[in-house]
C-alpha atoms as a PDB file:
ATOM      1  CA  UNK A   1      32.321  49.666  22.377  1.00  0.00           C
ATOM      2  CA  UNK A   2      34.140  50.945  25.443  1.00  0.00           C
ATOM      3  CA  UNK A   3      32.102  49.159  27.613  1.00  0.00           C
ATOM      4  CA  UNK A   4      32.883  45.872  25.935  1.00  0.00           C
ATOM      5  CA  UNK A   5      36.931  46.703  26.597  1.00  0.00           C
ATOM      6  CA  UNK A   6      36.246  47.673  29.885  1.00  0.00           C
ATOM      7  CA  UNK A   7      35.941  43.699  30.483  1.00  0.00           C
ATOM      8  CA  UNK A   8      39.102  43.596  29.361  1.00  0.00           C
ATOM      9  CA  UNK A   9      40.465  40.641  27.310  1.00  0.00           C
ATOM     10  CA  UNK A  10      37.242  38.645  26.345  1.00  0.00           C
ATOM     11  CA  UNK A  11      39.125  35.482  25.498  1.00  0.00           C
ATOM     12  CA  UNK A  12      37.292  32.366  25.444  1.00  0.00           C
ATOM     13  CA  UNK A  13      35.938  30.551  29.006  1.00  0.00           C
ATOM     14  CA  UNK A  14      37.564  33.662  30.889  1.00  0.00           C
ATOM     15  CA  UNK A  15      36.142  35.574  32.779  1.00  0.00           C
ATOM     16  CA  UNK A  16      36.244  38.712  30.863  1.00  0.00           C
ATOM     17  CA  UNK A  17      34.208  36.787  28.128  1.00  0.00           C
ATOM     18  CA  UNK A  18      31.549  35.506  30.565  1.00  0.00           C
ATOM     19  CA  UNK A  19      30.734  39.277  31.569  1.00  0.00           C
ATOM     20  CA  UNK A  20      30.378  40.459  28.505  1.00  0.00           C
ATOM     21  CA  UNK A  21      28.341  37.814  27.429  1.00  0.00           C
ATOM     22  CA  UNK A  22      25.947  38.332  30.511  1.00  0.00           C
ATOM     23  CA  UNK A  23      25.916  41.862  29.632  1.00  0.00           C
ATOM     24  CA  UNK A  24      24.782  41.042  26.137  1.00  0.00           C
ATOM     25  CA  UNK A  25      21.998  38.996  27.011  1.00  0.00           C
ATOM     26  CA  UNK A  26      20.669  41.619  29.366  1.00  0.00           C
ATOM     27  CA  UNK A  27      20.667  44.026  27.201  1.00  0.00           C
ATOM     28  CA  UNK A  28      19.148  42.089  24.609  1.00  0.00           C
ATOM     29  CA  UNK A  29      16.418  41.202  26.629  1.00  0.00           C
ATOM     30  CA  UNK A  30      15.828  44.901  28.094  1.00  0.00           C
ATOM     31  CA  UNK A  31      15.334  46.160  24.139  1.00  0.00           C
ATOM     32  CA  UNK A  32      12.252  43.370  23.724  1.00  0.00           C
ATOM     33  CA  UNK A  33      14.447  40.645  22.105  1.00  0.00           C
ATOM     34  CA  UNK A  34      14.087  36.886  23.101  1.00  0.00           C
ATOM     35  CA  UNK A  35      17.760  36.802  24.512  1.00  0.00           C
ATOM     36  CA  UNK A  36      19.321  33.037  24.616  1.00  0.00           C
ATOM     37  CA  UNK A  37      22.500  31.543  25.443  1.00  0.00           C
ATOM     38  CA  UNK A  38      24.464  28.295  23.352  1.00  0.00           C
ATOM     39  CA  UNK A  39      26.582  26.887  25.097  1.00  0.00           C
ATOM     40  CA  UNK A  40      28.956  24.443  24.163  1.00  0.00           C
ATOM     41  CA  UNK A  41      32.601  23.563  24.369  1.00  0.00           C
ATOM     42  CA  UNK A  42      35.570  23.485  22.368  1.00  0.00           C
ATOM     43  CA  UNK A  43      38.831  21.860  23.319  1.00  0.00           C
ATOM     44  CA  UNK A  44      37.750  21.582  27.132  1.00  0.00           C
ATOM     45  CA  UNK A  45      36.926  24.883  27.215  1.00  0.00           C
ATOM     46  CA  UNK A  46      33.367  26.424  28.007  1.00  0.00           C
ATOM     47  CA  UNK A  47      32.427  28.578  24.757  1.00  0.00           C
ATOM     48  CA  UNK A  48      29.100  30.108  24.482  1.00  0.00           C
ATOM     49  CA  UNK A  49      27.043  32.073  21.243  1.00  0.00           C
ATOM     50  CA  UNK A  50      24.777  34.659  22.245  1.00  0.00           C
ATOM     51  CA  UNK A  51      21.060  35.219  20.333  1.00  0.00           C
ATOM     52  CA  UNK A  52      18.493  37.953  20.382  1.00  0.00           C
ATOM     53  CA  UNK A  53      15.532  37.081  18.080  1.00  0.00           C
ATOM     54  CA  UNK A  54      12.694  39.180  17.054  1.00  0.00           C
ATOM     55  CA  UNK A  55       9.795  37.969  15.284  1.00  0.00           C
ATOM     56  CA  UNK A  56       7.422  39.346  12.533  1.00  0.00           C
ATOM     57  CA  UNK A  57       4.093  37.267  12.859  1.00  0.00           C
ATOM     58  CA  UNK A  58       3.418  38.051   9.052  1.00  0.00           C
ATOM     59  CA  UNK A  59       6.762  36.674   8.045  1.00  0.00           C
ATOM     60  CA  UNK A  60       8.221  33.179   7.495  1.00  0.00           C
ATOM     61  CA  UNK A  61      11.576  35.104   6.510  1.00  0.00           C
ATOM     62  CA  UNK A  62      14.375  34.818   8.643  1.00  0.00           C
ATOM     63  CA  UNK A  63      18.160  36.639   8.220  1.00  0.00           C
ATOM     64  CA  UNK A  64      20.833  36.276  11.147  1.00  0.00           C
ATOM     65  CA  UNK A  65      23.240  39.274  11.352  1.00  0.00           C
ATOM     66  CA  UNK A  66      26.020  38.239  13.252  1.00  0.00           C
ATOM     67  CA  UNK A  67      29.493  39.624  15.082  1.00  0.00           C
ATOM     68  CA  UNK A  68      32.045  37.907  17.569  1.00  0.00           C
ATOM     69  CA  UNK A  69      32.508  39.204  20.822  1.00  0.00           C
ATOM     70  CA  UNK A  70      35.604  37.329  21.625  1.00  0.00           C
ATOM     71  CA  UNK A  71      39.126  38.792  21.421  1.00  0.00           C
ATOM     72  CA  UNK A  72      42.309  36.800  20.544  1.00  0.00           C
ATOM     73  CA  UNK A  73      44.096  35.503  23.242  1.00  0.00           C
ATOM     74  CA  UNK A  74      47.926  36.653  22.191  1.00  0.00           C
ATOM     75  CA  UNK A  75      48.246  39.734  19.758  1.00  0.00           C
ATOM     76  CA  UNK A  76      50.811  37.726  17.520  1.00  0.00           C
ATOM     77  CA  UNK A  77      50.824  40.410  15.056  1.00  0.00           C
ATOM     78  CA  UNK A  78      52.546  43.011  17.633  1.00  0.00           C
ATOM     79  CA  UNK A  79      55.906  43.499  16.655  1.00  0.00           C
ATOM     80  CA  UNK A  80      56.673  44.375  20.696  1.00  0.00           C
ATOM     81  CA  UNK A  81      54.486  42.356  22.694  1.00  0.00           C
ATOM     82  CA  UNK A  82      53.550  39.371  20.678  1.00  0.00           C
ATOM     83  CA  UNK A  83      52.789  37.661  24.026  1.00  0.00           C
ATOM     84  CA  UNK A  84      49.893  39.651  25.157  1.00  0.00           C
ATOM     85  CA  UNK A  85      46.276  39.758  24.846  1.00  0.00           C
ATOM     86  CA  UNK A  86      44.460  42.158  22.181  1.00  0.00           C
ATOM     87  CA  UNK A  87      42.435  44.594  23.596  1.00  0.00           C
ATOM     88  CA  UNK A  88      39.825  44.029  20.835  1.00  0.00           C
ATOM     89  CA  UNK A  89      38.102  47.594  20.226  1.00  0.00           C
ATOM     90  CA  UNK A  90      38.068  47.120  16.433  1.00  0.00           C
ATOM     91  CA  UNK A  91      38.335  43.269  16.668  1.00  0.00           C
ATOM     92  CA  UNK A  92      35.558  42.490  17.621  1.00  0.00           C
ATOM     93  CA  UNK A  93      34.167  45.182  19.531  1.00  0.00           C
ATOM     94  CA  UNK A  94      32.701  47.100  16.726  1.00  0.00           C
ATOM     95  CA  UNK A  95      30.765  44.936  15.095  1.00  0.00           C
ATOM     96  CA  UNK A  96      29.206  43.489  18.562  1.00  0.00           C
ATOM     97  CA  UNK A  97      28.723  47.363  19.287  1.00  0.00           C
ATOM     98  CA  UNK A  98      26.507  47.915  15.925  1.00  0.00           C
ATOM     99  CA  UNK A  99      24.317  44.920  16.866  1.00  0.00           C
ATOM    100  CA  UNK A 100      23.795  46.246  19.673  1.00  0.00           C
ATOM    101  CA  UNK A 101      22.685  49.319  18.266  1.00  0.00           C
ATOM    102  CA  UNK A 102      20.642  47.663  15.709  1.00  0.00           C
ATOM    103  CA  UNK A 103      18.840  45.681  18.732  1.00  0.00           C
ATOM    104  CA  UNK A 104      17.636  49.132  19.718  1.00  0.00           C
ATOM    105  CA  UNK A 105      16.402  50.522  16.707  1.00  0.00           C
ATOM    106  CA  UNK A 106      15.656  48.331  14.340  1.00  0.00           C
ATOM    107  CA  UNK A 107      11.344  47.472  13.570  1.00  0.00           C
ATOM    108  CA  UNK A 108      10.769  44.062  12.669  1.00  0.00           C
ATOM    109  CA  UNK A 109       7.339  45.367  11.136  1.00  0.00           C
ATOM    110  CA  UNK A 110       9.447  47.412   9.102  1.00  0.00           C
ATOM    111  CA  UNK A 111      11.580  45.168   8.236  1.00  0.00           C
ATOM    112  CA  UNK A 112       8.920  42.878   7.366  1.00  0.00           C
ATOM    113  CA  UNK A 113      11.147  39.782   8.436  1.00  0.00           C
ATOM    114  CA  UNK A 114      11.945  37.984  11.304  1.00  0.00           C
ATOM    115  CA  UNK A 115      15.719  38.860  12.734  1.00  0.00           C
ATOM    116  CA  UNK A 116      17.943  37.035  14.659  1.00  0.00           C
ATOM    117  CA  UNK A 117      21.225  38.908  15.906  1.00  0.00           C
ATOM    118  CA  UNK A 118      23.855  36.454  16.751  1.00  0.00           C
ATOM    119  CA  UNK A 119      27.381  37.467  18.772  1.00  0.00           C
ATOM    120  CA  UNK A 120      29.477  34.399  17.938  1.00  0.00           C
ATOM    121  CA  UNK A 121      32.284  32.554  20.232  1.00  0.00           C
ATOM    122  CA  UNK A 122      35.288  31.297  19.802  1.00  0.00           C
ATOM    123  CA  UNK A 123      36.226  33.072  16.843  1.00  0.00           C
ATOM    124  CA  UNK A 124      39.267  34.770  16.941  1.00  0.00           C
ATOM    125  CA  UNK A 125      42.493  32.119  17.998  1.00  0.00           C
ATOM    126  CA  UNK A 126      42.839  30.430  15.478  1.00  0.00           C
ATOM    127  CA  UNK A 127      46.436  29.341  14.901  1.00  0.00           C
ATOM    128  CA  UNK A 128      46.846  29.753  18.548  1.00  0.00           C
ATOM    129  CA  UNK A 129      47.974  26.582  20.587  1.00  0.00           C
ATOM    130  CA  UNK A 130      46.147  24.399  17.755  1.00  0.00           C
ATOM    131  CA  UNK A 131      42.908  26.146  18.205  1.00  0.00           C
ATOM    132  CA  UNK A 132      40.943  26.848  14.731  1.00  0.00           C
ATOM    133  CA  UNK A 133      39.369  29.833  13.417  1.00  0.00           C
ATOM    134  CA  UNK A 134      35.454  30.526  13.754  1.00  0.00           C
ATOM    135  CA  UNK A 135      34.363  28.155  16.157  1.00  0.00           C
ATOM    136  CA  UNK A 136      31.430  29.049  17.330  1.00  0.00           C
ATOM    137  CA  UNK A 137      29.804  30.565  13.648  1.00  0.00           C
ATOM    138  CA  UNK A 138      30.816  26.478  12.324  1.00  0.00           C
ATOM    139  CA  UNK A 139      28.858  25.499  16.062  1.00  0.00           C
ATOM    140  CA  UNK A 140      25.914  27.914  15.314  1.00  0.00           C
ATOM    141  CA  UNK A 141      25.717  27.121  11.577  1.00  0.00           C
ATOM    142  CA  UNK A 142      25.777  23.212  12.359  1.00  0.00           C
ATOM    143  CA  UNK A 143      23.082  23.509  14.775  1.00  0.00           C
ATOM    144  CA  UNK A 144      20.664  25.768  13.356  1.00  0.00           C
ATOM    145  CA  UNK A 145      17.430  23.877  13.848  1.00  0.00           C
ATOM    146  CA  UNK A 146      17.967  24.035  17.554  1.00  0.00           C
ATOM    147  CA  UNK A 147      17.360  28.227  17.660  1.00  0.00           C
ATOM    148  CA  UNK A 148      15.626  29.003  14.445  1.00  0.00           C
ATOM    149  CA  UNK A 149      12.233  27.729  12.825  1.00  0.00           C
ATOM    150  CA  UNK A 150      13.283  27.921   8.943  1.00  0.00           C
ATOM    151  CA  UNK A 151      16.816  28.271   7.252  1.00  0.00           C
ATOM    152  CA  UNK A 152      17.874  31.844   6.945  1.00  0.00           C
ATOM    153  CA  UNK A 153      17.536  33.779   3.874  1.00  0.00           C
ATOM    154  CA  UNK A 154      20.520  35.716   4.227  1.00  0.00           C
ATOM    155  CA  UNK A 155      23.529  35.660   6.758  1.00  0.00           C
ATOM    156  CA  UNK A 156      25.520  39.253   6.932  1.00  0.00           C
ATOM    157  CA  UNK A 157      28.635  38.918   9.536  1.00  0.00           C
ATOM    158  CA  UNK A 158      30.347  42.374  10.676  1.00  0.00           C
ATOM    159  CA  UNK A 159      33.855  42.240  11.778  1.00  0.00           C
ATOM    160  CA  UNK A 160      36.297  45.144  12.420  1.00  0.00           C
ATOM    161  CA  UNK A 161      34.165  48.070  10.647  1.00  0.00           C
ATOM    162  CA  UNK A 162      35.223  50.658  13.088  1.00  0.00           C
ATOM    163  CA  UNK A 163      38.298  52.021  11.538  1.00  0.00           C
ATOM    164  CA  UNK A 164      38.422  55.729  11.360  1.00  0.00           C
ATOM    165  CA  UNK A 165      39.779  55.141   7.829  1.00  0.00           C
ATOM    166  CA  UNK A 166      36.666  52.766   6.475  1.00  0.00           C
ATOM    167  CA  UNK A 167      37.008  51.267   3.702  1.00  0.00           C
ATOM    168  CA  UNK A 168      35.090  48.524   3.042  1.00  0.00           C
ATOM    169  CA  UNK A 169      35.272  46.707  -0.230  1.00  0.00           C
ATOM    170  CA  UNK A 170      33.484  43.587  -1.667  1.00  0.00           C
ATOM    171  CA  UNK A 171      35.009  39.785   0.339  1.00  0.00           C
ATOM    172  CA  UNK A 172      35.329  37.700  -2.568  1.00  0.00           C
ATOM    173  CA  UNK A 173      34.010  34.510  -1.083  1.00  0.00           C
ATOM    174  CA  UNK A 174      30.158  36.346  -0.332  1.00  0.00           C
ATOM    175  CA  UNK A 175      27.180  36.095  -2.040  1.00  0.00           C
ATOM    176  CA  UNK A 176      27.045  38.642  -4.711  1.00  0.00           C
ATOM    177  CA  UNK A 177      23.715  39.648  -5.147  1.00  0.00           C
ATOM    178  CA  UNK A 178      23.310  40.043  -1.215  1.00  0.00           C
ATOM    179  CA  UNK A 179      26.538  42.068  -1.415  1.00  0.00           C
ATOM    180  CA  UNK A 180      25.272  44.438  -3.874  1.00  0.00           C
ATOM    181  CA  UNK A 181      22.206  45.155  -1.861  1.00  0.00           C
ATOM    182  CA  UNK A 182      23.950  45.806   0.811  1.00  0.00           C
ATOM    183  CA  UNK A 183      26.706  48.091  -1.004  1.00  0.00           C
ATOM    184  CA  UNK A 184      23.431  49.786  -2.728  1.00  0.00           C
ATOM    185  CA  UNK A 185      22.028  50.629   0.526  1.00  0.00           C
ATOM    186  CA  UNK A 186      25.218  52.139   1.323  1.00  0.00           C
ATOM    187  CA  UNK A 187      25.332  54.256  -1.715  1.00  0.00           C
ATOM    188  CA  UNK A 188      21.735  55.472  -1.008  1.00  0.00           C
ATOM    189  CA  UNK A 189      22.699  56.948   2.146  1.00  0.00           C
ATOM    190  CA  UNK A 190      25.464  58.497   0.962  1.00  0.00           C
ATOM    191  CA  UNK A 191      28.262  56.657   2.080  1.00  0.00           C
ATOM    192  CA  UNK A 192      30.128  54.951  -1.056  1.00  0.00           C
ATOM    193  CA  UNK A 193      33.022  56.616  -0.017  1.00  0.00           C
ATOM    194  CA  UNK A 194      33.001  53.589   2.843  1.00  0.00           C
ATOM    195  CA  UNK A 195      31.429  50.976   0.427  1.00  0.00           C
ATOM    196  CA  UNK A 196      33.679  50.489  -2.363  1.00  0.00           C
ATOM    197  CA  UNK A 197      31.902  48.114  -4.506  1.00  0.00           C
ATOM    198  CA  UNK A 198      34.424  46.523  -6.131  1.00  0.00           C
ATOM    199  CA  UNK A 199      36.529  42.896  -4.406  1.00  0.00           C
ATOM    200  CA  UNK A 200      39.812  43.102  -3.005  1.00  0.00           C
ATOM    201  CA  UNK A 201      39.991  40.540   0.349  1.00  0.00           C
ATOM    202  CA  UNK A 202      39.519  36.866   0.327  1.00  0.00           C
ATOM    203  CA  UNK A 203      38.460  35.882   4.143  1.00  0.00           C
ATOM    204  CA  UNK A 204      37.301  32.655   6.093  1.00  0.00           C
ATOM    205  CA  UNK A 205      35.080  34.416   8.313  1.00  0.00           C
ATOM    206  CA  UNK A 206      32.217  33.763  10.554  1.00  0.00           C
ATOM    207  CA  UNK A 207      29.722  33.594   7.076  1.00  0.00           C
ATOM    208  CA  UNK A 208      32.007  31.205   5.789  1.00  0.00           C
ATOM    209  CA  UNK A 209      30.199  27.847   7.649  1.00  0.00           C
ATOM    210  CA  UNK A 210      27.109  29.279   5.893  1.00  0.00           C
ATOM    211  CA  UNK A 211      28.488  29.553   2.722  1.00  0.00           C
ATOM    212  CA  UNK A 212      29.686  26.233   2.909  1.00  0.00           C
ATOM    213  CA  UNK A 213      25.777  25.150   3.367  1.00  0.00           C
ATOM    214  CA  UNK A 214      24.508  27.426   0.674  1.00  0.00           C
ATOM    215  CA  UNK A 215      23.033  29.964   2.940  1.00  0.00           C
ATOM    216  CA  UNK A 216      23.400  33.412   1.256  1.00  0.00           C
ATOM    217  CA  UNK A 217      26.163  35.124   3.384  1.00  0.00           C
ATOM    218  CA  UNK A 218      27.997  38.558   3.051  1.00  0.00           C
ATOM    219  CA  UNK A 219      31.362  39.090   5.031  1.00  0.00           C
ATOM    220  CA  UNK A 220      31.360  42.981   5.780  1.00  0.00           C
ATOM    221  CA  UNK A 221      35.035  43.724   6.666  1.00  0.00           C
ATOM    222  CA  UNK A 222      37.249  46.529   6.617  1.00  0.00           C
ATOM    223  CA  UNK A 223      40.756  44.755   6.445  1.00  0.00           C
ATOM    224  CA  UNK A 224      42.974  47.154   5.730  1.00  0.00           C
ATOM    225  CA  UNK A 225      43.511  47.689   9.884  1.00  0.00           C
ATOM    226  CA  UNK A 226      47.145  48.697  11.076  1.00  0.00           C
ATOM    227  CA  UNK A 227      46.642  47.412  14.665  1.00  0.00           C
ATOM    228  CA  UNK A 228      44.717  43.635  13.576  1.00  0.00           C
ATOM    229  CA  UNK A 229      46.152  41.814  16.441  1.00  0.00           C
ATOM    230  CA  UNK A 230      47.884  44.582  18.013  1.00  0.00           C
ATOM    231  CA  UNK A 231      47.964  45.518  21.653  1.00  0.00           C
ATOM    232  CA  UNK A 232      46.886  48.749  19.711  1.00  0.00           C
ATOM    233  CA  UNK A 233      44.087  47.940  19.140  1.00  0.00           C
ATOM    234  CA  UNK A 234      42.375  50.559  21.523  1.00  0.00           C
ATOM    235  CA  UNK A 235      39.423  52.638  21.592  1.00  0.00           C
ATOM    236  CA  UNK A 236      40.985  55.684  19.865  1.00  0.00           C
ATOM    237  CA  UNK A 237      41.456  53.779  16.846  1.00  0.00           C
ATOM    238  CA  UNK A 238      37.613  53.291  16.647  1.00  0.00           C
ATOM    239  CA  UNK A 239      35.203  55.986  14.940  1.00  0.00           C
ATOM    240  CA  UNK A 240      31.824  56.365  16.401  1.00  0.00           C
ATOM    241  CA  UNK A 241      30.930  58.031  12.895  1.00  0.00           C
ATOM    242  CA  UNK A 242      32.209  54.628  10.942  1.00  0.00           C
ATOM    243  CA  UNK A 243      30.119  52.597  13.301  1.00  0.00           C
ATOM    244  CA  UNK A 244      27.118  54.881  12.403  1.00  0.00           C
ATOM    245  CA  UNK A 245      27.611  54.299   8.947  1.00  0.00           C
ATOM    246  CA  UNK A 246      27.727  50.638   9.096  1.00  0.00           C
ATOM    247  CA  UNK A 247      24.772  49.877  11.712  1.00  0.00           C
ATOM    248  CA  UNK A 248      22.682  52.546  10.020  1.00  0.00           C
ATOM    249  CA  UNK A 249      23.578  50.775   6.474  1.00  0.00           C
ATOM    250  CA  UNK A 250      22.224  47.779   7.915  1.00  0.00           C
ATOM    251  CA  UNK A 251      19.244  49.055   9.303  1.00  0.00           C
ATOM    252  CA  UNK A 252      17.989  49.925   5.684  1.00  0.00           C
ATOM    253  CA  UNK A 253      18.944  47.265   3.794  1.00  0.00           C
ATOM    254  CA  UNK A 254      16.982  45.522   6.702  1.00  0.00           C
ATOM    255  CA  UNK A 255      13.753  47.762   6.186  1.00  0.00           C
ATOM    256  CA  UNK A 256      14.635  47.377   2.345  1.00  0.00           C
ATOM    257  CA  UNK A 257      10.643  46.268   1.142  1.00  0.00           C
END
């Protein structure tokens, strides 16, 4: 996670953005994943999703877990300097941080699926000089014959789960079977103090383009962030042990048989 706000700002088509993305793709590639880049643009600006896929050759199953890597361009929320960028260590770099993780540890045999991890672009100005929301998820989601064989199964998006205070409750808008398996794997392990199965938040989030195409898709957010578009939004507000409990949650509702 430091290493991603090292870049510093990863706004769209900057510069920032393309080294992180470069960085992503390497180290996709070094942990055995096919490691591609989609590029495309978005209001005259170069935008690009980055995918690591690993295959099972006894599976037809695919699920996509998915992050953005961007940060937002002006931290509009910041009482004091609305004006500048957000460093992004919670938004986004937490959740791109756990699929990273997951890239290193997770067996596809295991799993008994095929897995595609997914850092999305061009998520996070919305309502920023007339950008939208979740551009590059609505890209990815609208174009998903060009980088996977079969429609996805399952779609889980992570996105600001690094609060030292995690709490992450149910998004209303995800698929609720998926979202108890998830919350179940959770409990297993011993962390339902962090999963709180029951639904406060309604987001549009990066699952919501596959929602809208009846893909199952779970939104796993902790909202309830202090410094969401703040400049504050530094590394010391991040907790190594809440990423652990999220990417290792994942991992076993991944090798769930």
């Amino acid at each position: 996670m430091t290493r991603q706000v090292a870049h510093g700002p990863r706004i769209t088509g900057t510069a920032g953005n393309r080294a992180l993305g470069d960085e992503i793709l390497a180290e996709l590639a070094a942990q055995g994943w096919r490691a591609l880049a989609q590029d495309f643009s978005y209001k005259s600006t170069a935008a690009r999703n980055l995918i690591g896929t690993k295959t099972n050759p006894q599976s037809k199953e695919w699920v996509v877990l998915g992050a953005h890597y961007d940060t937002r361009k002006r931290a509009d929320q910041d009482p004091i300097h609305p004006d500048q960028p957000v460093p992004g260590a919670n938004d986004a770099a937490s959740g791109a941080a756990v699929l990273l993780e997951l890239a290193r540890v997770v067996d596809v045999n295991a799993a008994g699926k095929n897995i595609a991890l997914v850092f999305f672009d061009a998520e996070d100005n919305g309502d920023l000089d007339g950008w939208d929301w979740i551009v590059g998820s609505e890209y990815f989601a609208a174009h998903l014959s060009q980088t996977l064989p079969v429609t996805p199964s399952a779609v889980v998006v992570l996105d600001m789960i690094g609060d030292k205070d995690l709490n992450i409750f149910y998004e209303k808008n995800s698929d609720p079977a998926l979202s108890a398996q998830i919350w179940g794997a959770a409990q297993r392990l011993g962390f339902s103090g962090q999963f709180i199965p029951s639904a406060k938040w309604s987001m549009e989030d990066d699952h919501t383009p596959f929602l809208r195409r009846g893909i199952r898709a779970v939104d796993v957010i902790d909202f309830d962030y202090p410094d969401w578009h703040r400049v504050t939004d530094t590394p010391d507000k991040v907790s190594a042990d809440s990423l652990f409990r999220v990417g290792r949650t994942m991992q076993a509702w991944l090798e769930l048989k």
